[in-house]
Protein backbone atom coordinates (compact mmCIF):
# COMPACT_ATOMS: atom_id res chain seq x y z
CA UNK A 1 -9.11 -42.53 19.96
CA UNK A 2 -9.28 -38.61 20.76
CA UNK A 3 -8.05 -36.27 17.64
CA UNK A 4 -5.34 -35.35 19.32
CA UNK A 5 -3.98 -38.64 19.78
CA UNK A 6 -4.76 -39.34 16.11
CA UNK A 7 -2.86 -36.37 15.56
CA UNK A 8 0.43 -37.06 17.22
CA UNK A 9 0.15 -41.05 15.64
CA UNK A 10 0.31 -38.87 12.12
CA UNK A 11 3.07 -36.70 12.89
CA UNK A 12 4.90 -39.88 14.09
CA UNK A 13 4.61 -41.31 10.79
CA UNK A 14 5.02 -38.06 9.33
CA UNK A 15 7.06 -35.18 11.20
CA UNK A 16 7.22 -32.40 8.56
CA UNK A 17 3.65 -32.63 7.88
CA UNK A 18 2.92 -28.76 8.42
CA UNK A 19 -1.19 -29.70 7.87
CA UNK A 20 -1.32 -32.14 10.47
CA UNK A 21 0.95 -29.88 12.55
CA UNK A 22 -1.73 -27.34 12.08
CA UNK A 23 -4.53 -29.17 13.12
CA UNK A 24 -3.17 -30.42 16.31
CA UNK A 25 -2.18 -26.66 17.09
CA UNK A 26 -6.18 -26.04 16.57
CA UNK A 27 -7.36 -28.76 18.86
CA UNK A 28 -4.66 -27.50 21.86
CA UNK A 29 -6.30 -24.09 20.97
CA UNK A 30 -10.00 -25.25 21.44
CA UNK A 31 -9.17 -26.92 24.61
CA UNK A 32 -7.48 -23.52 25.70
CA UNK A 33 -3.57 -24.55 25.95
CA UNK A 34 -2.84 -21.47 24.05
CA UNK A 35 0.86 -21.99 25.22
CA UNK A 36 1.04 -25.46 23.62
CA UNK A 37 -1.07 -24.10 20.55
CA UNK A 38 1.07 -21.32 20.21
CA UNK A 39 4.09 -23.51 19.98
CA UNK A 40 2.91 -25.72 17.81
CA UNK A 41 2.25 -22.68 15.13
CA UNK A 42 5.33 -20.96 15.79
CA UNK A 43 7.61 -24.06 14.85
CA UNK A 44 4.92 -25.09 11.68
CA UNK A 45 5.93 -21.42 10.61
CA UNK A 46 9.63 -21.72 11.64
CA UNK A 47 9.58 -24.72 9.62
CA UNK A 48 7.34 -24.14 6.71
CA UNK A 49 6.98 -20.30 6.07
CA UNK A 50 4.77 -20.74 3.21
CA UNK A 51 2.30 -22.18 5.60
CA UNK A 52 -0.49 -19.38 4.85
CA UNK A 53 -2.90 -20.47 7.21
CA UNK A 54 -1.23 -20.79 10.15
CA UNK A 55 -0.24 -17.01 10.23
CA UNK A 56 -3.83 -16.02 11.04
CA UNK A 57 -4.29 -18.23 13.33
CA UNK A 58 -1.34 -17.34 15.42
CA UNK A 59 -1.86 -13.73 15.13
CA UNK A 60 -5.98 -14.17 16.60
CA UNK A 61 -4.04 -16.40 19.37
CA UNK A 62 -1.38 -13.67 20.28
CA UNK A 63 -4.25 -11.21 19.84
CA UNK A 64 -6.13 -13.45 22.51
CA UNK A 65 -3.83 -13.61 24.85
CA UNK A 66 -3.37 -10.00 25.09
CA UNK A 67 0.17 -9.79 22.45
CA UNK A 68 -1.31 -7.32 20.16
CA UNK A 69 1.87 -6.33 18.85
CA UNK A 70 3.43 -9.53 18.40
CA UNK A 71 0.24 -10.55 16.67
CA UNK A 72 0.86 -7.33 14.16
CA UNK A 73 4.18 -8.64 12.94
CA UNK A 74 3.05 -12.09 12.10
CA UNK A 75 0.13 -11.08 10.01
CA UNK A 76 2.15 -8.58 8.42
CA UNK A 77 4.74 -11.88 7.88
CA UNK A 78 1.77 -14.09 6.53
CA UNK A 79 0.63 -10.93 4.13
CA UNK A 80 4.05 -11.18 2.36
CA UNK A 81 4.31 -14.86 2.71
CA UNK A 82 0.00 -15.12 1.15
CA UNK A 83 1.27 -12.31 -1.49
CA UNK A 84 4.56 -15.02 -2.70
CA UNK A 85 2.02 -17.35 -2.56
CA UNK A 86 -0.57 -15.96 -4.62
CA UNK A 87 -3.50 -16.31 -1.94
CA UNK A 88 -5.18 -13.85 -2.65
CA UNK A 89 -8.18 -14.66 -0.12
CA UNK A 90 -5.60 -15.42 2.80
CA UNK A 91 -3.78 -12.50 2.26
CA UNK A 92 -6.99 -10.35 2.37
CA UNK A 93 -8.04 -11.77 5.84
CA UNK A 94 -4.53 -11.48 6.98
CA UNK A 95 -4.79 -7.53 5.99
CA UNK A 96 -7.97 -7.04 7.78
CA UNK A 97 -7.05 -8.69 10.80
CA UNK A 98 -3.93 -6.72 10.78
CA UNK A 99 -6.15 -3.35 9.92
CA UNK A 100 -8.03 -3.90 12.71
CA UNK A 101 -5.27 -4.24 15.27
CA UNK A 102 -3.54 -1.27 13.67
CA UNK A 103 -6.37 0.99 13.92
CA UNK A 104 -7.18 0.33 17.52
């Protein structure tokens, strides 16, 4: 069975599962359906802000597809959300991805 059929057969079982959710949201990605990728991060954070990870990976999609802007705000979202979360690691890749964009 292909991952992302093993993936949806998980979130059936499981809906809320903001990890799974994630992973699918990687594999659209890699296959280049940034718009169903996208989605899929968007409603993980929607859902689950505390969702560290999935902040950076949304803002280097929106940064892909050309939404540099957009991409600011939701590392600058996942920064405060890492800080509440004591992630110190995520919230120091958040912060350079977000320096980088800024200083552009």
């Amino acid at each position: 069975m292909d991952r992302i059929a093993k993936l949806k057969e998980f979130l059936l079982k499981d809906p809320d599962d903001s990890f799974v959710r994630h992973a699918l949201a990687l594999e659209y990605s890699k296959l280049g359906d940034m718009a169903e990728a996208r989605r899929l991060f968007e409603e993980i954070l929607e859902r689950d802000p505390a969702a560290v990870g999935s902040y950076y990976h949304l803002g280097k999609l929106l940064e892909g597809v050309g939404e540099k802007d957009l991409a600011i705000r939701w590392y600058a979202k996942g920064m405060e959300a890492a800080k509440v979360a004591g992630e110190r690691r995520a919230y120091n890749e958040l912060r350079a991805a977000y320096d980088d964009l800024v200083e552009e």
